[in-house]
C-alpha atoms as a PDB file:
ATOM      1  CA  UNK A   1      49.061  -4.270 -21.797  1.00  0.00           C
ATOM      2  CA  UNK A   2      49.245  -7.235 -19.294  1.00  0.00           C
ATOM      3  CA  UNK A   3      46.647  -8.394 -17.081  1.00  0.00           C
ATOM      4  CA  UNK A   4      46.750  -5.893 -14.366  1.00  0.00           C
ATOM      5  CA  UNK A   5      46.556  -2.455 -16.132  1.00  0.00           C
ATOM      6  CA  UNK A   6      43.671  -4.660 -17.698  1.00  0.00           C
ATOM      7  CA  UNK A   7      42.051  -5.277 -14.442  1.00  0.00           C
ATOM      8  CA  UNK A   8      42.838  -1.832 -13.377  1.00  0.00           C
ATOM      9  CA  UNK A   9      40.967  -0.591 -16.651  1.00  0.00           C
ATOM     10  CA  UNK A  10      38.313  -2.929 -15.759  1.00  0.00           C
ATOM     11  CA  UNK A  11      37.344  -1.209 -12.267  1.00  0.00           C
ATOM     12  CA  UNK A  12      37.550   1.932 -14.109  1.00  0.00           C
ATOM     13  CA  UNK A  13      35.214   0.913 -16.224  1.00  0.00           C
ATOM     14  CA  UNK A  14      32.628  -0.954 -13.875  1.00  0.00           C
ATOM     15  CA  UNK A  15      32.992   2.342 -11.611  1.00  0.00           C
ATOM     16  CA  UNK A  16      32.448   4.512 -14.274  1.00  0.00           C
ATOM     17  CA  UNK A  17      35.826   6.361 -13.267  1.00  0.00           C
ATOM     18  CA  UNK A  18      35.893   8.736 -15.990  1.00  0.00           C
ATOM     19  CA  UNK A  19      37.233  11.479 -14.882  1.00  0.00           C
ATOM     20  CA  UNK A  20      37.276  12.622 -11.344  1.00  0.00           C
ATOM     21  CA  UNK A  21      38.547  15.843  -9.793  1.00  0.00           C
ATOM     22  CA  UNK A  22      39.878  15.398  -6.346  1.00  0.00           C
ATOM     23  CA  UNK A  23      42.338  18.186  -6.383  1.00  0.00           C
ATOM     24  CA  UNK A  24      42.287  21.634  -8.894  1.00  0.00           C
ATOM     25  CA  UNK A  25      45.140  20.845 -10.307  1.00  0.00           C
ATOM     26  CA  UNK A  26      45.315  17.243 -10.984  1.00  0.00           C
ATOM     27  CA  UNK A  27      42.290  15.335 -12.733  1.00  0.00           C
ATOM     28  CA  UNK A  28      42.021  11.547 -12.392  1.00  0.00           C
ATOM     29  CA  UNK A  29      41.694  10.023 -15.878  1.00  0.00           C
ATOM     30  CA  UNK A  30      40.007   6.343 -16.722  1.00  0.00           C
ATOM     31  CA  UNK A  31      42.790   3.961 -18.692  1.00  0.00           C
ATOM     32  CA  UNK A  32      41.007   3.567 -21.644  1.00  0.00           C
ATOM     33  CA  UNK A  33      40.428   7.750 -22.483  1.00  0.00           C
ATOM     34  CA  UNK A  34      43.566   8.978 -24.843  1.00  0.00           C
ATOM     35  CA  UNK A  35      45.397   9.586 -22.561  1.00  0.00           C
ATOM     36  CA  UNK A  36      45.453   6.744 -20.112  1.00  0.00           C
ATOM     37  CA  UNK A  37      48.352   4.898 -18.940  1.00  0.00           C
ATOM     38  CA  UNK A  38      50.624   5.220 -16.305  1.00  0.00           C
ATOM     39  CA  UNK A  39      49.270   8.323 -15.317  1.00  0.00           C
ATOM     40  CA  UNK A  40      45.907   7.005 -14.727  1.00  0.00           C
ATOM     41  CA  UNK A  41      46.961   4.284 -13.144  1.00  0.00           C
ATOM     42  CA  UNK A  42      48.449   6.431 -10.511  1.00  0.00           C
ATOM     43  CA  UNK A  43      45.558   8.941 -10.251  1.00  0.00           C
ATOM     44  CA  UNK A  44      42.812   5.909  -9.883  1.00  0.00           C
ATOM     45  CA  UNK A  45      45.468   5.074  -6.781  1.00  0.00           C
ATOM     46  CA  UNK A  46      45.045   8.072  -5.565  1.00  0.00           C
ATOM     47  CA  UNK A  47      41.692   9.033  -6.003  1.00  0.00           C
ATOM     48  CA  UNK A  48      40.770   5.136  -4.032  1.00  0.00           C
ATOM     49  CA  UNK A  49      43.506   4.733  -1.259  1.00  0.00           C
ATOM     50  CA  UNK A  50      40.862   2.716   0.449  1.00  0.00           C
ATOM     51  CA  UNK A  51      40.562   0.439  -2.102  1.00  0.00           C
ATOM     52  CA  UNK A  52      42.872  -2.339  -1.326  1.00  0.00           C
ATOM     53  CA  UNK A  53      42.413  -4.940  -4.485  1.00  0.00           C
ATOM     54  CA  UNK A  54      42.799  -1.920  -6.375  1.00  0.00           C
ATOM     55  CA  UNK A  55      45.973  -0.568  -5.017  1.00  0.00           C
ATOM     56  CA  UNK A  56      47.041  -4.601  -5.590  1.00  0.00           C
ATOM     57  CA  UNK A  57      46.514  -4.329  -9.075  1.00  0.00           C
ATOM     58  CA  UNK A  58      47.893  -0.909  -9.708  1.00  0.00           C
ATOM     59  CA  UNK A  59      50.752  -1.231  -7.883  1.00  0.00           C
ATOM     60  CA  UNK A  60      51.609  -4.655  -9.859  1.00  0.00           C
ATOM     61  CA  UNK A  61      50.752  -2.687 -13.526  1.00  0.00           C
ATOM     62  CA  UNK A  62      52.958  -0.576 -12.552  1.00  0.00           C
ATOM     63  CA  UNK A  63      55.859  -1.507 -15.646  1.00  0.00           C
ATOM     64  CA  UNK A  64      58.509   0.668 -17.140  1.00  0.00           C
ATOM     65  CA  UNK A  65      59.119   0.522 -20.207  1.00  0.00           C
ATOM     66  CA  UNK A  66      62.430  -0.680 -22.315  1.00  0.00           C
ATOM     67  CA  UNK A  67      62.340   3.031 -24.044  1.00  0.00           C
ATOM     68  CA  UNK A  68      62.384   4.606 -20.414  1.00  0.00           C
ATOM     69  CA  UNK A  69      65.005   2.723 -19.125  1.00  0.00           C
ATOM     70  CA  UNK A  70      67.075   3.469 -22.579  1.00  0.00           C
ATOM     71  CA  UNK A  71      66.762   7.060 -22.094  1.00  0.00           C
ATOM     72  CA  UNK A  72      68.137   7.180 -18.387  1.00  0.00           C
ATOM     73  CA  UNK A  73      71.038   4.938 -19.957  1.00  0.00           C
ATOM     74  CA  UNK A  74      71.516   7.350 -23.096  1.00  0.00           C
ATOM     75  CA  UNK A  75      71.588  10.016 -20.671  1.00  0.00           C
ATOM     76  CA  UNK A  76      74.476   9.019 -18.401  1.00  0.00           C
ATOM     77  CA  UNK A  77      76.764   7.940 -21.953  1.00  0.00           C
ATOM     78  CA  UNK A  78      75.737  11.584 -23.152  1.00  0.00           C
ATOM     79  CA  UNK A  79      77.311  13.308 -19.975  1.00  0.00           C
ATOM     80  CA  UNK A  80      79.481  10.295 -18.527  1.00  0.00           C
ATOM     81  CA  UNK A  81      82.107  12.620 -16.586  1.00  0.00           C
ATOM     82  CA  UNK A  82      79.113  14.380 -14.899  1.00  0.00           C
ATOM     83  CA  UNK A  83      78.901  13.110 -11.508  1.00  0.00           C
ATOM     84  CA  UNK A  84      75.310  14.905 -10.833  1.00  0.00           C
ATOM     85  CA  UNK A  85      73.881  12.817 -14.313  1.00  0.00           C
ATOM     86  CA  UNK A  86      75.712   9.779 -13.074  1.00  0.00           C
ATOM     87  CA  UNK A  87      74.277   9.897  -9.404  1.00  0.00           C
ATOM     88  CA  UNK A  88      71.063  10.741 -10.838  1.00  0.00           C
ATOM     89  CA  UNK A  89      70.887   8.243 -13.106  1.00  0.00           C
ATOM     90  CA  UNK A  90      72.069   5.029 -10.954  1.00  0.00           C
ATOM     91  CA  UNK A  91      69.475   6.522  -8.320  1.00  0.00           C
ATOM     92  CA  UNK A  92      66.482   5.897 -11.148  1.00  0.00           C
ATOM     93  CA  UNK A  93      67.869   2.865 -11.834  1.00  0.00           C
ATOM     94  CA  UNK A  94      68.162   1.385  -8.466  1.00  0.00           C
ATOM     95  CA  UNK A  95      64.633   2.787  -7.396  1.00  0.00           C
ATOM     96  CA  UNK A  96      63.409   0.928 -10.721  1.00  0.00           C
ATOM     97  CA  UNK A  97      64.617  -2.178 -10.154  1.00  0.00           C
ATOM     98  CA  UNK A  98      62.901  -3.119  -7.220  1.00  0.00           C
ATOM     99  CA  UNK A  99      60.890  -4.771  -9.168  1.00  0.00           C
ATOM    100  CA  UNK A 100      61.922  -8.010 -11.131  1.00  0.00           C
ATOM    101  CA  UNK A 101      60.351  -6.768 -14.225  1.00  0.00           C
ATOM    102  CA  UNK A 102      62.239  -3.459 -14.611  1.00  0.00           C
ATOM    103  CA  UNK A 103      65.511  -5.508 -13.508  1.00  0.00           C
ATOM    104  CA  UNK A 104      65.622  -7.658 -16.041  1.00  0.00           C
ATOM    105  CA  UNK A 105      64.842  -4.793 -18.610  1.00  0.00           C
ATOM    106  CA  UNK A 106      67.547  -3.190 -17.318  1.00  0.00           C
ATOM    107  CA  UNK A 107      69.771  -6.075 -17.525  1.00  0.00           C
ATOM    108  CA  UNK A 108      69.085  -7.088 -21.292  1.00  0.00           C
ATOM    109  CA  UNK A 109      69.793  -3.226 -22.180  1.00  0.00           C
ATOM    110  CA  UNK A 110      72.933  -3.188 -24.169  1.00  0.00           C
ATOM    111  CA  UNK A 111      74.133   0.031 -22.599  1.00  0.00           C
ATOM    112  CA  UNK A 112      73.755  -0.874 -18.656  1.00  0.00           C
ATOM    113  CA  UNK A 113      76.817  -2.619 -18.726  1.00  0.00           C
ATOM    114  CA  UNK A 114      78.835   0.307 -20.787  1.00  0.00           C
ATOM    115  CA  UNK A 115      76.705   2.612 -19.128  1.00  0.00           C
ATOM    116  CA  UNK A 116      77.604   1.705 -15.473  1.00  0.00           C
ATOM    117  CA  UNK A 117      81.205   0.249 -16.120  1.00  0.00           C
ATOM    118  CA  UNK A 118      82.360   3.819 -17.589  1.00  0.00           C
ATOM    119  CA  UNK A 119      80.331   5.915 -14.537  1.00  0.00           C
ATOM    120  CA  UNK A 120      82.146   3.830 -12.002  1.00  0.00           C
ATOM    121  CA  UNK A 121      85.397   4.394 -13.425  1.00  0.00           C
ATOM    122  CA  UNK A 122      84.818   7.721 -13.588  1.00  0.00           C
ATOM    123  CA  UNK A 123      84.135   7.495 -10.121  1.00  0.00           C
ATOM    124  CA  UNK A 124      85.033   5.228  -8.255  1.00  0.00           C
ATOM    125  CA  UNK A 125      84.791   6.703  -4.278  1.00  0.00           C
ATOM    126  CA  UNK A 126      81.573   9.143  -5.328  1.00  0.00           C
ATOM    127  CA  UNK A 127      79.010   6.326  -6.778  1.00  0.00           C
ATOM    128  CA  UNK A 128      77.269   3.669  -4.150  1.00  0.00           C
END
């Protein structure tokens, strides 16, 4: 975990932000309950939009992982002459690497390049 899901954990903690229910359906979970994460991350964003150091930190925890990114890639090889997986895919993709973390993930995955050479290819007037 690096220092900002920690820090994010942290006001959890010190707020005692176990769980909160701001909506029926969705329940706001503290980090360090089983099953913390992402998802709590998001729902402690939520649950304090007013909160700007917060929102800082939980914006900048916000990480995905190598798996993530490997299953978006595995997905397009799986159905490369699908244009819908294809758009789909490079759409994730683009949206995740706004940040420099999830771009260089992306980059150091061994499929990306196969990945992306063959949907291109494929298509080469439908993709951005």
């Amino acid at each position: 975990m690096d220092a900002l899901a920690g820090m994010v954990q942290q006001y959890c903690h010190d707020n005692n932000i176990d769980e909160v229910e701001f909506d029926p359906n969705v329940k706001v979970l503290n980090p360090n309950s089983e099953k913390g994460g992402i998802e709590a991350i998001l729902n402690a964003q939520l649950c304090h939009m007013e909160d700007l150091q917060l929102q800082i930190m939980a914006m900048g925890a916000l990480k995905v992982s190598e798996r993530e990114i490997e299953v978006v890639l595995a997905g397009m090889v799986a159905h490369e002459g699908l244009l819908p997986v294809a758009e789909a895919a490079l759409f994730t993709l683009m949206s995740l690497a706004h940040s420099n973390f999830n771009a260089t993930v992306i980059q150091q995955n061994q499929l990306s390049k196969f990945a992306m050479d063959k949907a291109f290819k494929q298509h080469p007037t439908s993709l951005p």
